[in-house]
N, C-alpha and C. Protein backbone atom coordinates (compact mmCIF):
# COMPACT_ATOMS: atom_id res chain seq x y z
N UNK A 1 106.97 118.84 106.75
CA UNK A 1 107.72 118.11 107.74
C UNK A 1 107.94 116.69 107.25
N UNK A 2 109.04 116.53 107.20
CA UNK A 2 109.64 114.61 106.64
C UNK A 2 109.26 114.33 107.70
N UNK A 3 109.01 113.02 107.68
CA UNK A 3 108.75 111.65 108.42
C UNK A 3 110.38 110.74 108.12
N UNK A 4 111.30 110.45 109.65
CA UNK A 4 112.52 110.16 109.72
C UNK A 4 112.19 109.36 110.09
N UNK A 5 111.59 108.27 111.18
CA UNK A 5 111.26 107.60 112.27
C UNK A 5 110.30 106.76 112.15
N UNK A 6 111.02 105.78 112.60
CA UNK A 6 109.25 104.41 112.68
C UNK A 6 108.46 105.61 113.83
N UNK A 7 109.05 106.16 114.44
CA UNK A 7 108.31 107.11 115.84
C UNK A 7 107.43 107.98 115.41
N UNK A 8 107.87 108.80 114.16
CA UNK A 8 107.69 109.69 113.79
C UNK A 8 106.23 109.25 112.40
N UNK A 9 106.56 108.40 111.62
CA UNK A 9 105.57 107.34 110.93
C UNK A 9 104.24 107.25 112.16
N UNK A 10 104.14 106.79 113.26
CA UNK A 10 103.21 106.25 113.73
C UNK A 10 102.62 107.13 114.32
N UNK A 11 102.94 108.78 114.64
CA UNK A 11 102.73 109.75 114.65
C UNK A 11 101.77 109.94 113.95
N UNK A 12 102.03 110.25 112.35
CA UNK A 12 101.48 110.92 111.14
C UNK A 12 100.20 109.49 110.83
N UNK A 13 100.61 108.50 111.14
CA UNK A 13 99.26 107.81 110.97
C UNK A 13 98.05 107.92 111.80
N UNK A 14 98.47 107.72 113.21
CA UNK A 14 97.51 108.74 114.39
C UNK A 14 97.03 109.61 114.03
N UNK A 15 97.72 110.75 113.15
CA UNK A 15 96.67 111.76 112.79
C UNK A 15 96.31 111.93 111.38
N UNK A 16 96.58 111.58 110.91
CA UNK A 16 95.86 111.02 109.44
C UNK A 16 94.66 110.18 109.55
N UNK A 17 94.80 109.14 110.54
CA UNK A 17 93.90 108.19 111.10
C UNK A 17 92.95 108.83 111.88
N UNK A 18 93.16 109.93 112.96
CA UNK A 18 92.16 110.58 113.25
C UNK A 18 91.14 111.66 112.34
N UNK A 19 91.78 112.28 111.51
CA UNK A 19 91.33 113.12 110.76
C UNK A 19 89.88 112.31 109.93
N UNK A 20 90.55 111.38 109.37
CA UNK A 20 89.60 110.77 108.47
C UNK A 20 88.47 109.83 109.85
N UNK A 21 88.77 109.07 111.09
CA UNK A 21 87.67 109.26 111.61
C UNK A 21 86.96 109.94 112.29
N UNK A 22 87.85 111.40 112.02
CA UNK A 22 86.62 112.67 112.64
C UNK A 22 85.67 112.86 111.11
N UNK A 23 86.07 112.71 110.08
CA UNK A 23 85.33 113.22 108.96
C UNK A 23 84.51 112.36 108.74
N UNK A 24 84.88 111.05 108.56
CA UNK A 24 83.93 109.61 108.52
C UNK A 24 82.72 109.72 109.37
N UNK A 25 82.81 110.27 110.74
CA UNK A 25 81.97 110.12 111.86
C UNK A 25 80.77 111.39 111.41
N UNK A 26 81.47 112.32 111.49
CA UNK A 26 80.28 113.65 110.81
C UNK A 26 79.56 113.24 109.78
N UNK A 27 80.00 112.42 108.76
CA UNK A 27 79.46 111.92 107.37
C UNK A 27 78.07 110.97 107.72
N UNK A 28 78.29 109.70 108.98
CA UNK A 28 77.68 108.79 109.38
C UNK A 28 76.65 109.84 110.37
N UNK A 29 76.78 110.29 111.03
CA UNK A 29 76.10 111.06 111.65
C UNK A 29 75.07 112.24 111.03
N UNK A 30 75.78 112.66 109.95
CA UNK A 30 74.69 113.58 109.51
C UNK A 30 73.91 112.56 108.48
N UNK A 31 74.19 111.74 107.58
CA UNK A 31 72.64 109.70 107.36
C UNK A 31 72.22 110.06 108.34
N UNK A 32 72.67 109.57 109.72
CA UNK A 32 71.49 109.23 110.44
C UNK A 32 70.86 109.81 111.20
N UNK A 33 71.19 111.55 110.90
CA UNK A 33 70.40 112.66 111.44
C UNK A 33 69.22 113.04 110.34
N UNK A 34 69.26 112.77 109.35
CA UNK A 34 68.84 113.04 107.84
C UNK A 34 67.59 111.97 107.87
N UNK A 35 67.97 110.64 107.96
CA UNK A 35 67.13 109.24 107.72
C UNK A 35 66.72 109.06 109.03
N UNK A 36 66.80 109.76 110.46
CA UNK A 36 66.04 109.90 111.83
C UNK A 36 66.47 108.51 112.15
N UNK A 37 67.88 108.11 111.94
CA UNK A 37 68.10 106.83 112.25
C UNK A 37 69.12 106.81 113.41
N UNK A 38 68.70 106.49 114.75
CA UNK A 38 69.65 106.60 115.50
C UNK A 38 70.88 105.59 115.75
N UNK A 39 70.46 104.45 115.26
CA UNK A 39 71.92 103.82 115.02
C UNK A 39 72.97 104.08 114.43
N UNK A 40 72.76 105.09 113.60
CA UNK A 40 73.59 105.23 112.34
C UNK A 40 74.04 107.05 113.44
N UNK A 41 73.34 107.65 113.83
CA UNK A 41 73.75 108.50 114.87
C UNK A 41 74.71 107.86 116.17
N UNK A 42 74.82 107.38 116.40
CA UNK A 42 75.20 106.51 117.52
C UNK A 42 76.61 106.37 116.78
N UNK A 43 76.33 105.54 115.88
CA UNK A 43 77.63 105.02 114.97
C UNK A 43 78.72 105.75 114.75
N UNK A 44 77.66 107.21 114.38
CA UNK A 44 79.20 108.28 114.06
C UNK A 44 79.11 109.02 115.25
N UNK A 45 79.14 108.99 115.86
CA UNK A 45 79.57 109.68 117.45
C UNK A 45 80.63 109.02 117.60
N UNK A 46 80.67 107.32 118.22
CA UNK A 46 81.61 106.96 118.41
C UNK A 46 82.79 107.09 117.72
N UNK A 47 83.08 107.15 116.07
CA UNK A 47 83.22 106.76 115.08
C UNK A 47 84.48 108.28 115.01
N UNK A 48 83.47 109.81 115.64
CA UNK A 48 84.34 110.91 115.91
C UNK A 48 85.03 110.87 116.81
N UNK A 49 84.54 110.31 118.01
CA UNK A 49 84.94 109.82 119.41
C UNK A 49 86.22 109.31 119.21
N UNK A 50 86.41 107.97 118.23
CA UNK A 50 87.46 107.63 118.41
C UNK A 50 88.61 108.70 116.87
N UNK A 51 88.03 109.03 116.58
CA UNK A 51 89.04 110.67 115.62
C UNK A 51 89.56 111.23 116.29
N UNK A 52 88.79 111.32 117.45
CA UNK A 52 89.32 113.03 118.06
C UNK A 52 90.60 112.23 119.44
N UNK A 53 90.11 110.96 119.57
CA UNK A 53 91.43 110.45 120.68
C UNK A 53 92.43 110.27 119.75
N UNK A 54 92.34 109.75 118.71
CA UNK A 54 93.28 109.45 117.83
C UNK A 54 94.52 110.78 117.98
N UNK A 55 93.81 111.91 117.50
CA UNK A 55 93.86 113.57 117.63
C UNK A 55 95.15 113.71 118.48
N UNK A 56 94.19 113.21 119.91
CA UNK A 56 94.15 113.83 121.12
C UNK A 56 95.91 113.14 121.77
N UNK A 57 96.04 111.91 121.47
CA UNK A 57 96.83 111.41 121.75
C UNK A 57 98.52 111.52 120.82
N UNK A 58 98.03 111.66 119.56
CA UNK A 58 98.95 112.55 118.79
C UNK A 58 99.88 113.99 119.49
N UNK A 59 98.76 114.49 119.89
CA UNK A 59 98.69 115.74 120.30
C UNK A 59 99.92 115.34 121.48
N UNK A 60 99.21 114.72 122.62
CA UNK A 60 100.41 114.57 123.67
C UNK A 60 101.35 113.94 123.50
N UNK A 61 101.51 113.03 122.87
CA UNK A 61 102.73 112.28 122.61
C UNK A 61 103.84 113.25 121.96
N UNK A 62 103.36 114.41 121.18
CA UNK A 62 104.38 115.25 120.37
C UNK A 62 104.55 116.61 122.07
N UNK A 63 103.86 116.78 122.71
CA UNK A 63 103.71 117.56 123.62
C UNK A 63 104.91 117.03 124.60
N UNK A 64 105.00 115.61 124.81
CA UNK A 64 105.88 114.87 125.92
C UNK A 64 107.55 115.24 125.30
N UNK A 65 107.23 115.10 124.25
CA UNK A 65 109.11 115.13 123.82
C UNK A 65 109.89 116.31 123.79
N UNK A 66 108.92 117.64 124.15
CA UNK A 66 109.46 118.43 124.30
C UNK A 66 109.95 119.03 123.18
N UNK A 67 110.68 120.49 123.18
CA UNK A 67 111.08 121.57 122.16
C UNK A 67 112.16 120.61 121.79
N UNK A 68 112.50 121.12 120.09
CA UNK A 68 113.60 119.75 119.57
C UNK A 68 114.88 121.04 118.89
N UNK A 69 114.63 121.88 119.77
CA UNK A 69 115.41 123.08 119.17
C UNK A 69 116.97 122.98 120.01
């Protein structure tokens, strides 16, 4: 799928941007499940937390515009 659109650009960064802080967050989270460190647990929770809105909001924003058929 091309990217036409500053609309469409800020799209693919949302989820590019989420992806990598859902992966970042599992990474930080399993340190500080490993080293019994709960800050570093804490850290990547949020860290997926904000991946998966990233995700999530991607998700509806392409959901709102409807079939492009």
């Amino acid at each position: 799928m091309a990217v036409q659109t500053d609309e469409g650009s800020i799209l693919l960064v949302k989820k590019l941007g989420g992806l990598l802080l859902v992966v970042l967050g599992f990474i930080v989270m399993a340190a500080g499940i490993s080293t019994d460190s709960t800050g570093f647990v804490v850290l990547g929770t949020l860290v997926l937390v904000a991946g998966a809105i990233l995700l999530a909001l991607k998700i509806i924003r392409r959901n709102e515009a409807g079939p492009t058929r």
